[in-house]
C-alpha atoms as a PDB file:
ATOM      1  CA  UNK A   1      44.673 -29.192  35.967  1.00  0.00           C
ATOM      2  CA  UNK A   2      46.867 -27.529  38.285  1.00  0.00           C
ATOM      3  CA  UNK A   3      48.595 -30.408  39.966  1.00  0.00           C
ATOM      4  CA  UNK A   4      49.217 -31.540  36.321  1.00  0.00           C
ATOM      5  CA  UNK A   5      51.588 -28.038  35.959  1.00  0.00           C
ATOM      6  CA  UNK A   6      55.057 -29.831  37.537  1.00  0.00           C
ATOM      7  CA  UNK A   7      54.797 -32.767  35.068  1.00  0.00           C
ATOM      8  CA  UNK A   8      54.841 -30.204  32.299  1.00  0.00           C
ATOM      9  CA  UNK A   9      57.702 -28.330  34.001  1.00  0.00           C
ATOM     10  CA  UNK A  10      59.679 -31.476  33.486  1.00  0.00           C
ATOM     11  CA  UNK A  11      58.813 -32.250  30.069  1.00  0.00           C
ATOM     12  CA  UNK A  12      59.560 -28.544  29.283  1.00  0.00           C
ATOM     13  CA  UNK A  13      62.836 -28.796  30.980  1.00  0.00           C
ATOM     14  CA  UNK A  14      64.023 -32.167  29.534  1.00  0.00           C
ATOM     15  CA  UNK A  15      63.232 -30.644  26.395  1.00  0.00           C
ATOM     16  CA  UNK A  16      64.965 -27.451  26.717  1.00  0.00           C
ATOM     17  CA  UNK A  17      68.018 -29.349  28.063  1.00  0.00           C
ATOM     18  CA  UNK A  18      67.999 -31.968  25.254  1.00  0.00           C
ATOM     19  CA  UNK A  19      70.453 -30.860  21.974  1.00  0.00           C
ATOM     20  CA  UNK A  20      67.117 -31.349  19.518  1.00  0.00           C
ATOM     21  CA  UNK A  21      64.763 -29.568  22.003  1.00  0.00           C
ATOM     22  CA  UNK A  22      67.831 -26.351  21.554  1.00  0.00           C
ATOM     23  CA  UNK A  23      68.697 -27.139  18.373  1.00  0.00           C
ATOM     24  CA  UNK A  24      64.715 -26.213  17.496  1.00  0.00           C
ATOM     25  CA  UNK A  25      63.916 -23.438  20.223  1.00  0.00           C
ATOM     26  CA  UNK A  26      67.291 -21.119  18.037  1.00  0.00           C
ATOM     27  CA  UNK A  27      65.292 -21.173  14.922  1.00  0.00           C
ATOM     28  CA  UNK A  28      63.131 -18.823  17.327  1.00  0.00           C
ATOM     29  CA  UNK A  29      63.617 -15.881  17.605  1.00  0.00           C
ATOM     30  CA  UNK A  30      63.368 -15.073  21.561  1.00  0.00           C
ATOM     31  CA  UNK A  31      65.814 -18.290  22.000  1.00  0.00           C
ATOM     32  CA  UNK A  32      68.527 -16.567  19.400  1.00  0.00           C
ATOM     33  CA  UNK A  33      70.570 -15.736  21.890  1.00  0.00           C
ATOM     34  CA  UNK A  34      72.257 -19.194  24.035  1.00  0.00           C
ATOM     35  CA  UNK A  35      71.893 -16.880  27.477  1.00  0.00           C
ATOM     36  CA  UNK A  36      68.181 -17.446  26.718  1.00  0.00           C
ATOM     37  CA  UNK A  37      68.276 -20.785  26.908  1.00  0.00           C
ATOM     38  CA  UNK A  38      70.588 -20.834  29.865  1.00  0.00           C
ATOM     39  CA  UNK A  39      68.079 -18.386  31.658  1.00  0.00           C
ATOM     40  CA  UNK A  40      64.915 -20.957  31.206  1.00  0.00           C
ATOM     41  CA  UNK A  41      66.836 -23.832  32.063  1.00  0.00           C
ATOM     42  CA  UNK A  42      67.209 -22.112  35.694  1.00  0.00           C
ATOM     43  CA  UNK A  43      64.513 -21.185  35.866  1.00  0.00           C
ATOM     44  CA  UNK A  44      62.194 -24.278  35.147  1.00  0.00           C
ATOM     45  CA  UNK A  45      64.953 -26.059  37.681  1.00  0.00           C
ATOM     46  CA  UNK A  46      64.166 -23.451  40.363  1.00  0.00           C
ATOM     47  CA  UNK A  47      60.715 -23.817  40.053  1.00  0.00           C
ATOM     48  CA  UNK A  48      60.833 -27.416  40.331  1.00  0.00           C
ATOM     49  CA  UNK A  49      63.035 -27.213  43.116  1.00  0.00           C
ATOM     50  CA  UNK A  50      60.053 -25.470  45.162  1.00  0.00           C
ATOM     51  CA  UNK A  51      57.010 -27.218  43.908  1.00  0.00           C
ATOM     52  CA  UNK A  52      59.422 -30.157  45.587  1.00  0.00           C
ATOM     53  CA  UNK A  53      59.497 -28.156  49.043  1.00  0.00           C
ATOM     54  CA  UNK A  54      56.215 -27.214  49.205  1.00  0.00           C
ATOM     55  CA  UNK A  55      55.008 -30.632  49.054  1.00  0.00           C
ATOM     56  CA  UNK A  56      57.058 -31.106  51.821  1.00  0.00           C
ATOM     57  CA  UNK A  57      55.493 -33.193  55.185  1.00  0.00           C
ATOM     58  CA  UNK A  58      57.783 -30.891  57.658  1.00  0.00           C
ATOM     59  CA  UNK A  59      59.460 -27.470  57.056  1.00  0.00           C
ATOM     60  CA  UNK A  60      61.876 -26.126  59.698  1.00  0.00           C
ATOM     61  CA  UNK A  61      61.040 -22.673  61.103  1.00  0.00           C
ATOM     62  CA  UNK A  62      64.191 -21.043  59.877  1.00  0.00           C
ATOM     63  CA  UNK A  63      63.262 -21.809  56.221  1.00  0.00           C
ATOM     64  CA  UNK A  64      59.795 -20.907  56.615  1.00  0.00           C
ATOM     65  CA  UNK A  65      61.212 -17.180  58.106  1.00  0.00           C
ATOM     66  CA  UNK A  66      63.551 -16.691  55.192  1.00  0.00           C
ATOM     67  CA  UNK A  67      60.283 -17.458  52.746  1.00  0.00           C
ATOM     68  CA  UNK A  68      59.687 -13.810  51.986  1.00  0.00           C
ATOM     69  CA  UNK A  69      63.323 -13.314  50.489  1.00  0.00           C
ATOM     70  CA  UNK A  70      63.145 -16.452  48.487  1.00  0.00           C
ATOM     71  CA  UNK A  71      59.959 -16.443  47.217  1.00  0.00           C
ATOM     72  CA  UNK A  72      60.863 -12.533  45.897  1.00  0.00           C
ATOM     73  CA  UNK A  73      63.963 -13.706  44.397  1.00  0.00           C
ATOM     74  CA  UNK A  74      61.502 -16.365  42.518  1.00  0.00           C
ATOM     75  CA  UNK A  75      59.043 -13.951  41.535  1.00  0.00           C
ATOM     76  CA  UNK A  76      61.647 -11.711  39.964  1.00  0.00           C
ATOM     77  CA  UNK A  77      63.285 -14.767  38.121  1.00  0.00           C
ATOM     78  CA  UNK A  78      59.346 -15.124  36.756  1.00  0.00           C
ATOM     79  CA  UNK A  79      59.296 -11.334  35.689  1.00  0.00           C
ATOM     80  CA  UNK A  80      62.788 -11.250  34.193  1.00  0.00           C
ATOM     81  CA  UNK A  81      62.438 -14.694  32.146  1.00  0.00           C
ATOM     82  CA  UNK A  82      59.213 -15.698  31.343  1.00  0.00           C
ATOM     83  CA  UNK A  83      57.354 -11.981  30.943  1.00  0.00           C
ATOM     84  CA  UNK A  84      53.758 -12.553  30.176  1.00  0.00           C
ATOM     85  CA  UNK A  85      52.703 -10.137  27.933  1.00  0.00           C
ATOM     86  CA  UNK A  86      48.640 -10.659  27.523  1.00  0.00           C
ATOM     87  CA  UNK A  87      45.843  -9.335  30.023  1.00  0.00           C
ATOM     88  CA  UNK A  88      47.166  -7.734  32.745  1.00  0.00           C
ATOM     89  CA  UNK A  89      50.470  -9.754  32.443  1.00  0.00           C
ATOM     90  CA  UNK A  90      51.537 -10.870  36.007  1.00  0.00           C
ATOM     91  CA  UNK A  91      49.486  -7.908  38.002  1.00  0.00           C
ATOM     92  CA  UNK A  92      47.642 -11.246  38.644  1.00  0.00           C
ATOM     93  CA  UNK A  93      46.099 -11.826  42.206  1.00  0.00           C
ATOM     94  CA  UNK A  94      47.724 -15.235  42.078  1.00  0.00           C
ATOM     95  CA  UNK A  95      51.160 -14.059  41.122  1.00  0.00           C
ATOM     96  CA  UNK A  96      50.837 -11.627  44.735  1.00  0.00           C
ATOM     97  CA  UNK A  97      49.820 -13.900  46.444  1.00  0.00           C
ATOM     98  CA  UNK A  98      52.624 -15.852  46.237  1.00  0.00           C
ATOM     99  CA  UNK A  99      54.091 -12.830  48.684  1.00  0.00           C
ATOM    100  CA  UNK A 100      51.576 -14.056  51.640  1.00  0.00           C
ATOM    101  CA  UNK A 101      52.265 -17.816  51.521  1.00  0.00           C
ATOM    102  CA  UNK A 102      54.602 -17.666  54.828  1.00  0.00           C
ATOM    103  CA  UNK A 103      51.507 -16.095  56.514  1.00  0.00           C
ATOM    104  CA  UNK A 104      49.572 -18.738  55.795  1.00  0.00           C
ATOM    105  CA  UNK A 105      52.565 -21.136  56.481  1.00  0.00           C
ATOM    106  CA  UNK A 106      52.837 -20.077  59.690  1.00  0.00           C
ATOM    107  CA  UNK A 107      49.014 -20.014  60.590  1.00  0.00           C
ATOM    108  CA  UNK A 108      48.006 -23.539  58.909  1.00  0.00           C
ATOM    109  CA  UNK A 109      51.344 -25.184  58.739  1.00  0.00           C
ATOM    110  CA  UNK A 110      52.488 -26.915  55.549  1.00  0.00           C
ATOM    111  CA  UNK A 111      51.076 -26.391  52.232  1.00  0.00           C
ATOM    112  CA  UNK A 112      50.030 -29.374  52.009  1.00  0.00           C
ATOM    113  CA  UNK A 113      47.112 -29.314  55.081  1.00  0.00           C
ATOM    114  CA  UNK A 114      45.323 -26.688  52.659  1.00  0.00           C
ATOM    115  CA  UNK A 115      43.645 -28.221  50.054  1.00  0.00           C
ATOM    116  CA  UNK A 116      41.091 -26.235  47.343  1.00  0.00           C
ATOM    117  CA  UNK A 117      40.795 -28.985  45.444  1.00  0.00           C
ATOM    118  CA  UNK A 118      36.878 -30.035  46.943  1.00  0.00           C
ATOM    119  CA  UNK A 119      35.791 -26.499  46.846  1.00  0.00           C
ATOM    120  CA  UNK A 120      36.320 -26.107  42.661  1.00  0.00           C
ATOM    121  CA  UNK A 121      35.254 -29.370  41.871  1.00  0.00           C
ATOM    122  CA  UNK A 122      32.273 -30.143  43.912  1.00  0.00           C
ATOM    123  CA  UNK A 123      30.072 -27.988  41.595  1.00  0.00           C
ATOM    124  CA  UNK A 124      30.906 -30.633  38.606  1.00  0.00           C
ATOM    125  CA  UNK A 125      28.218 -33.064  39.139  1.00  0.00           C
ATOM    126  CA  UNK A 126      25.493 -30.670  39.333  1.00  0.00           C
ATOM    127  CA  UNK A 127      27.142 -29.568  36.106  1.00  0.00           C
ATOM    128  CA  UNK A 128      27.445 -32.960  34.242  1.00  0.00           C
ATOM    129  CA  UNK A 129      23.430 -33.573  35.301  1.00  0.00           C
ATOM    130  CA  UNK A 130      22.668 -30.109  33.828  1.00  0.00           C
ATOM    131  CA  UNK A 131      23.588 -31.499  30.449  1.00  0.00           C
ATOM    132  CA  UNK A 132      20.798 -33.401  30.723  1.00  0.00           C
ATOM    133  CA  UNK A 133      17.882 -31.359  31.476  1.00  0.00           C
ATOM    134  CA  UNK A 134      16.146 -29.579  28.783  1.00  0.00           C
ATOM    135  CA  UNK A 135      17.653 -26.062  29.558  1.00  0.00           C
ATOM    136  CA  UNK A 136      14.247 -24.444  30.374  1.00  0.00           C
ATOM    137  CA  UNK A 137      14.776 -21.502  32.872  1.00  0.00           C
ATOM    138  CA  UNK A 138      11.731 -21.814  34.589  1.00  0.00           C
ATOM    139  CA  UNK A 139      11.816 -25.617  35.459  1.00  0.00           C
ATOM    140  CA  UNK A 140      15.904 -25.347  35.187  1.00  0.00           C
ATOM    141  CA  UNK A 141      16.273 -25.976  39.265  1.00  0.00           C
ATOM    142  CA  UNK A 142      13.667 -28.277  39.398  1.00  0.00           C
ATOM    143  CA  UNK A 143      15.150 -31.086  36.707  1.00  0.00           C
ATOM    144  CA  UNK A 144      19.014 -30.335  38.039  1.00  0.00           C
ATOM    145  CA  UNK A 145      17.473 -31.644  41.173  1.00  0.00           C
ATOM    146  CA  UNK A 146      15.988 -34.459  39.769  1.00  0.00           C
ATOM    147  CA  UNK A 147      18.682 -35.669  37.828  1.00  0.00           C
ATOM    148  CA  UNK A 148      21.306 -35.707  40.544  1.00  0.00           C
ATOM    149  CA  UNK A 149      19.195 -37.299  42.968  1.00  0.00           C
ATOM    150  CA  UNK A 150      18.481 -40.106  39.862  1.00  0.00           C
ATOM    151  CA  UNK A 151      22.500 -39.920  39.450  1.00  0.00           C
ATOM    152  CA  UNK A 152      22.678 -40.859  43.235  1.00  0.00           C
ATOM    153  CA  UNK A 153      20.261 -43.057  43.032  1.00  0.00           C
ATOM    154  CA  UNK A 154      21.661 -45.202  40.705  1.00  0.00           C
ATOM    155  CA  UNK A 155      25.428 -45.224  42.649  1.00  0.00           C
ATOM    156  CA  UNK A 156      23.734 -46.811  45.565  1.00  0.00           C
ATOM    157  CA  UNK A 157      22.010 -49.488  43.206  1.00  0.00           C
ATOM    158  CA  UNK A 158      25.691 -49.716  41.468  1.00  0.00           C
ATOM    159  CA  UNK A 159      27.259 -50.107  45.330  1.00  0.00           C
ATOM    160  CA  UNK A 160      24.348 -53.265  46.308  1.00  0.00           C
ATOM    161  CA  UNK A 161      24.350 -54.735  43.007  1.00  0.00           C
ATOM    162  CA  UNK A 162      27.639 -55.563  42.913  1.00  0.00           C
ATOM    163  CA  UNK A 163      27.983 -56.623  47.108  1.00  0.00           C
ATOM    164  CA  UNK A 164      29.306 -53.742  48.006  1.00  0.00           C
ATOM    165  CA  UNK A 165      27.322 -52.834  51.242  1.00  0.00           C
ATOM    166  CA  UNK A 166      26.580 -49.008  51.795  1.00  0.00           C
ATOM    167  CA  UNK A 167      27.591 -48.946  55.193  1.00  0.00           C
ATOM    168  CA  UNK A 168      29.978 -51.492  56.160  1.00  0.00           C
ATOM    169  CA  UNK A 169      30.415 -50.677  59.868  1.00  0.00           C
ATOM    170  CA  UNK A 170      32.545 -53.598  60.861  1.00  0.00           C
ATOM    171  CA  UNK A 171      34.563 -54.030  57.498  1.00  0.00           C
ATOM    172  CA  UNK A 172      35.786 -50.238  57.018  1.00  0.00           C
ATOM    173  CA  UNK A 173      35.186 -48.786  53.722  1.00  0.00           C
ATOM    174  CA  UNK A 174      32.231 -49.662  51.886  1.00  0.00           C
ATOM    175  CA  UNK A 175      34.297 -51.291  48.565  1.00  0.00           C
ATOM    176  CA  UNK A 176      35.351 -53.487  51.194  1.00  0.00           C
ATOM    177  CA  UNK A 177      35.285 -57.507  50.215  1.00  0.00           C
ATOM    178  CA  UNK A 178      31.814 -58.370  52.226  1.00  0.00           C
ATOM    179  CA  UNK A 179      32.791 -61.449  54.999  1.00  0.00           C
ATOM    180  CA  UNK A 180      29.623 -63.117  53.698  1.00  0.00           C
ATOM    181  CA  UNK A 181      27.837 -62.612  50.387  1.00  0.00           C
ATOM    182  CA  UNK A 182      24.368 -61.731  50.801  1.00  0.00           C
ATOM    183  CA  UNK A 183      21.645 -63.753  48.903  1.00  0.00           C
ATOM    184  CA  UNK A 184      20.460 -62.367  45.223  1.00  0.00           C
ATOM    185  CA  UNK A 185      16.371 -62.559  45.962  1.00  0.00           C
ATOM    186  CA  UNK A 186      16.996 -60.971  49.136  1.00  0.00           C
ATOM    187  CA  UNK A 187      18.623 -57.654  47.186  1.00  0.00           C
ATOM    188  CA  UNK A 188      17.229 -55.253  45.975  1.00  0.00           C
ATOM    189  CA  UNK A 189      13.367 -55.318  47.190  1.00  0.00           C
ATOM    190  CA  UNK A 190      12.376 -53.768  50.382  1.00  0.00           C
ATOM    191  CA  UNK A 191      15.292 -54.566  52.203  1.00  0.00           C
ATOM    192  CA  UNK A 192      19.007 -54.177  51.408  1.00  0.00           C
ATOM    193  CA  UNK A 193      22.126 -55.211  53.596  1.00  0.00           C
ATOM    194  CA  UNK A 194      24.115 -52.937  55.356  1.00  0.00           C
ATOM    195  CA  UNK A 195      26.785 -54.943  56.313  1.00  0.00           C
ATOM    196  CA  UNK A 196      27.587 -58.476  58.113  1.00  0.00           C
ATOM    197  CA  UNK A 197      29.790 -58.837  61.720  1.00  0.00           C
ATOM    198  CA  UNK A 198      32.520 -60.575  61.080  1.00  0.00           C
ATOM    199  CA  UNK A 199      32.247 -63.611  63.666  1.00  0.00           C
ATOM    200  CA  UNK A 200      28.515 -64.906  62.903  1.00  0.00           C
ATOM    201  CA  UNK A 201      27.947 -64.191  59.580  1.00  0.00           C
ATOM    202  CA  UNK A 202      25.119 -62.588  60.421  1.00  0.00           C
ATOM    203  CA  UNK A 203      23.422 -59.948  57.672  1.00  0.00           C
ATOM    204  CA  UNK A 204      21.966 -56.392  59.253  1.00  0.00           C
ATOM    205  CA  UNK A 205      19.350 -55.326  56.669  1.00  0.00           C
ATOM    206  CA  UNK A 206      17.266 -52.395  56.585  1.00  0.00           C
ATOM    207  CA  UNK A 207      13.731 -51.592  55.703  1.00  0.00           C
ATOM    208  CA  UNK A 208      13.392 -49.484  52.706  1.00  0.00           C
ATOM    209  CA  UNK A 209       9.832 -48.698  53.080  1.00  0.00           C
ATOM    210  CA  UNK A 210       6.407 -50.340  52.012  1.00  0.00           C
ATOM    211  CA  UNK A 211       6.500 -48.504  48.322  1.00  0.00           C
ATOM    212  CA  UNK A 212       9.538 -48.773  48.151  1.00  0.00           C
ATOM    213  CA  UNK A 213      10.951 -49.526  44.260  1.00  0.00           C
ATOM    214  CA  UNK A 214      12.878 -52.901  43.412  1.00  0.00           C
ATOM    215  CA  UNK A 215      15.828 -51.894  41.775  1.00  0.00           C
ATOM    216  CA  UNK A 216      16.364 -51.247  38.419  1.00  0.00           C
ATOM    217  CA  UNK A 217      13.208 -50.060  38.326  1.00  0.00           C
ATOM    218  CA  UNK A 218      12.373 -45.798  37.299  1.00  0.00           C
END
C-alpha cells in the first residue's frame, strides 16, 4: 500500500548505507561505479526528508511559496537517479502532479486534511462478497446485494452478542465497556439494547419487529 512506501525507503536506505548492502549492489552492474551509490543514498534521504514534511500538522507560508522550486529540484533528482525505463517511464500523471501540490496546499491546507484513502477502499467489501456469489451475470447484482446485507447483518449480531450496544449514546463509541450488562434471554429476540444511562442503570431497548428473526438464525 502506499503509506507502506516510506518504510521501504528506509529499509532501502539502511541497506544501501550498510558495507554488505554495497558490498552486494557493485557486483551490479548500474552500482559499478561508487558515485552511484553516493547518488541513491541522497536521494532515498531527500525523499524521506519530505515524506517527513508533508506529514507535517503546520507548514509556514514561506515554505509552502518556495514549494514549486523544491519540489522541481526533487523531481529532477527522480529523473537523473532512479530513471524508470518501462511504460511511459515517468510521463506519469502522478509524477506531474507532484508540480500542483502547492495549489492544493494553499487551497486545503496541509497534506494531511486530504485523505483518498476511503474513496479506493470502500469498493472492497462489495468485492470480498462478490467472491461469494455464483458469478452469474444476470442475477450478479442481485446476490452482491444479498451477501453484503448478510455480511452486515451478521456485524450487528457480532456487535450485541458480545455487549457491545449499537448505539451507545451516553457511553461514546459503540466498543465502549457497557455501564450495565444486559441480560442473555433478553438478547437477541425481538428486542435488542441500545445502550444504558449511566446513573440508573436503566436499559433503552428497541423493537425489532413482530417477524423479526432471533439471532443466529438465516
Amino acid at each position: 500500500m502506499a503509506k507502506e512506501y516510506t518504510s521501504i525507503m528506509l529499509v532501502l536506505l539502511v541497506t544501501i548505507k550498510s558495507a554488505k548492502g554495497q558490498q552486494m549492489l557493485k557486483k551490479q552492474v548500474h552500482f559499478r561505479d561508487p558515485d552511484t551509490i553516493t547518488d541513491w543514498i541522497m536521494l532515498l534521504e531527500t525523499l524521506l526528508q519530505w515524506v517527513e514534511w508533508l506529514n507535517s500538522t503546520t507548514m509556514p507560508m514561506k515554505d509552502v511559496l518556495r514549494c514549486p522550486q523544491k519540489h522541481q529540484y526533487i523531481m529532477q533528482l527522480i529523473k537523473k537517479i532512479s530513471r524508470r525505463e518501462v511504460g511511459m517511464g515517468l510521463k506519469t500523471t502522478k509524477f506531474h502532479c507532484i508540480l500542483h501540490m502547492v495549489e492544493d496546499m494553499l487551497a486545503y491546507g496541509v497534506s494531511l486534511e486530504v485523505d483518498t484513502s476511503f474513496n479506493e477502499m470502500h469498493h472492497k467489501p462489495s468485492k470480498m462478497v462478490a467472491a461469494l456469489t455464483q458469478k452469474d451475470k444476470s442475477k450478479f447484482e442481485e446476490q452482491v446485494h444479498a451477501r453484503l446485507e448478510e455480511v452486515h447483518l451478521l456485524a450487528l449480531a457480532e456487535q450485541e452478542m458480545e455487549r457491545r450496544f449499537l448505539a451507545n449514546y451516553y457511553d461514546g463509541h459503540e466498543f465502549d465497556k457497557p455501564v450495565a450488562k444486559a441480560k442473555p434471554n433478553h438478547t437477541g429476540a425481538k428486542v435488542f439494547f441500545v445502550s444504558t444511562h449511566p446513573q440508573s442503570g436503566r436499559n433503552f431497548k428497541s423493537e425489532l419487529g413482530a417477524n423479526a428473526p432471533k439471532l443466529g438464525s438465516r
